[in-house]
Each structure stands twice: as structure tokens, then as C-alpha cells.
Protein backbone atom coordinates (compact mmCIF):
# COMPACT_ATOMS: atom_id res chain seq x y z
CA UNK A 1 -1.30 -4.48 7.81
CA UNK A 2 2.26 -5.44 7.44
CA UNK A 3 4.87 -3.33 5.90
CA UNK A 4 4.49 -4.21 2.53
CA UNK A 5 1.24 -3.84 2.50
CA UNK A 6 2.20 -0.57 3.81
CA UNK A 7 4.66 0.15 1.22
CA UNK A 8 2.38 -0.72 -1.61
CA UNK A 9 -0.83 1.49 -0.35
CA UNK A 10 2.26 4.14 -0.71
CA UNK A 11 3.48 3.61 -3.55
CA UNK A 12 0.26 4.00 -5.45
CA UNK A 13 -0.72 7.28 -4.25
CA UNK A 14 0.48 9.87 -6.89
CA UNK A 15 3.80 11.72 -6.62
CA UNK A 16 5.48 10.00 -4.34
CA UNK A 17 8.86 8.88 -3.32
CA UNK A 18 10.39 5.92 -0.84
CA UNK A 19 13.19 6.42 0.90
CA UNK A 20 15.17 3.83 3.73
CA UNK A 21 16.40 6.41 6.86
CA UNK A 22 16.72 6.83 10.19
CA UNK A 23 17.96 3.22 10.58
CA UNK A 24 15.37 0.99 8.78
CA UNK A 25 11.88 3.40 8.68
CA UNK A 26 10.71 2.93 5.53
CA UNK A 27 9.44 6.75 4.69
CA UNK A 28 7.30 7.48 2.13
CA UNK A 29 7.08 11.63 0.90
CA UNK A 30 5.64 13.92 -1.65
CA UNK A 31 7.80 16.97 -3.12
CA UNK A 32 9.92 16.34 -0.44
CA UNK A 33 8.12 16.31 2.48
CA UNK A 34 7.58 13.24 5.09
CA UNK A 35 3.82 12.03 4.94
CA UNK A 36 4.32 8.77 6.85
CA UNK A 37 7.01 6.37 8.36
CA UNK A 38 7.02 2.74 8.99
CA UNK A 39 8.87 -0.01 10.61
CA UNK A 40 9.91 2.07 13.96
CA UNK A 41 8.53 0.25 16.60
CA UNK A 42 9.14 0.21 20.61
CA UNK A 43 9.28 -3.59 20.70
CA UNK A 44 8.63 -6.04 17.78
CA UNK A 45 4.78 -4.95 16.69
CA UNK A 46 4.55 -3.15 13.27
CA UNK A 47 4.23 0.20 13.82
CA UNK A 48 2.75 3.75 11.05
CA UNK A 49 3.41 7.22 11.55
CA UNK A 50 1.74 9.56 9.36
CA UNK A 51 0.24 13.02 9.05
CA UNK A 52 -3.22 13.85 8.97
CA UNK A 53 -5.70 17.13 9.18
CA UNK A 54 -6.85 18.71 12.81
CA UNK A 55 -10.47 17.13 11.62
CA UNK A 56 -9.30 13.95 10.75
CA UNK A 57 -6.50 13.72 13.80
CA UNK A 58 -10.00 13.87 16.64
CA UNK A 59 -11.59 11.09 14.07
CA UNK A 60 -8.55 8.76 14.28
CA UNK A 61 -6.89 8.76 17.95
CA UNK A 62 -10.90 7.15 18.91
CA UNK A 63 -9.94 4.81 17.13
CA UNK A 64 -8.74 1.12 18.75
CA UNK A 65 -4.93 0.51 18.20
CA UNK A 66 -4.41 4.41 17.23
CA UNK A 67 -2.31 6.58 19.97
CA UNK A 68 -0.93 10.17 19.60
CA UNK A 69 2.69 11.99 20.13
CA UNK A 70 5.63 12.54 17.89
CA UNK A 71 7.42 10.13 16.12
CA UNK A 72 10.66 10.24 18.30
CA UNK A 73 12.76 10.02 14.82
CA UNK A 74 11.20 13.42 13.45
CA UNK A 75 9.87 15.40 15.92
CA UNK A 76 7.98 17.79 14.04
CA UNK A 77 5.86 15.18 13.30
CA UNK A 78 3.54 16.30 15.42
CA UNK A 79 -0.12 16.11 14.07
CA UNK A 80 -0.02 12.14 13.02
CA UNK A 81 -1.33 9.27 14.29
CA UNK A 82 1.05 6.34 15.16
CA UNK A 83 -1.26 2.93 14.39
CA UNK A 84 -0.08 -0.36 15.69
CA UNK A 85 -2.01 -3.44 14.71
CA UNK A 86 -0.44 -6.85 14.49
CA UNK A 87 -2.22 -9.28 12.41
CA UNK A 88 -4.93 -7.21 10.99
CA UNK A 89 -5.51 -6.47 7.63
């Protein structure tokens, strides 16, 4: 996935909005609220932050490229998944 693949899985999802912040995260939100960030990354791999269920969260982090913790840009960001995958579709 690259980030406008990213931005276009976003964009079709119902009642939602895109917005440039936090330096160049592309964040995507519904009535307001944050549902997922991209384009943060520690070095130069594309990098997804997004929130998710408690049933969903134990699915996802066994997942390979998946790890857990809170986006350092939003902190309360706290249930999410951060997925990094270069190259990958």
C-alpha cells in the first residue's frame, strides 16, 4: 500500500473528511473525529495509524508488519494499529 492507495480506500468510505496536519500526515476523519493517519514514519517506510475495536486490535497486532503504541502525533490514539509495509499491495 502506498499513500494514495491509502487516501483513496479513505476517501470512499462514507462521511468522511481529509485533512493535511501535524506536518504532512495525511488524516482522514468522520464527524470530526481522527480514524486513521498516514505518512508519519520513523525513517522513510510508509507508515498507517488507525483505530480499531478491542476484538479486532488482538486480531491485527498477530499480524506480520502490524505493531502497537500511540501515534506520537495524537496520543490518545491509543487502541490502533500502526501497519508498515513497503511494497505490498
Amino acid at each position: 500500500m502506498e499513500l494514495d492507495d491509502y487516501n483513496t480506500y479513505c476517501q470512499s468510505l462514507p462521511a468522511t473528511t481529509h485533512v493535511v496536519q501535524w506536518g504532512d500526515s495525511h488524516v482522514w476523519k468522520v464527524g470530526g473525529k481522527v480514524f486513521a493517519i498516514a505518512g508519519w514514519s520513523d525513517g522513510d517506510a510508509f507508515a498507517v495509524t488507525f483505530k480499531t475495536s478491542r476484538e479486532e486490535f488482538g486480531f491485527l497486532v498477530e499480524m506480520p508488519g502490524v505493531t502497537t503504541g500511540a501515534s506520537p502525533r495524537v496520543p490518545r490514539l491509543h487502541v490502533g494499529a500502526a501497519l508498515r509495509r513497503t511494497g505490498t499491495r
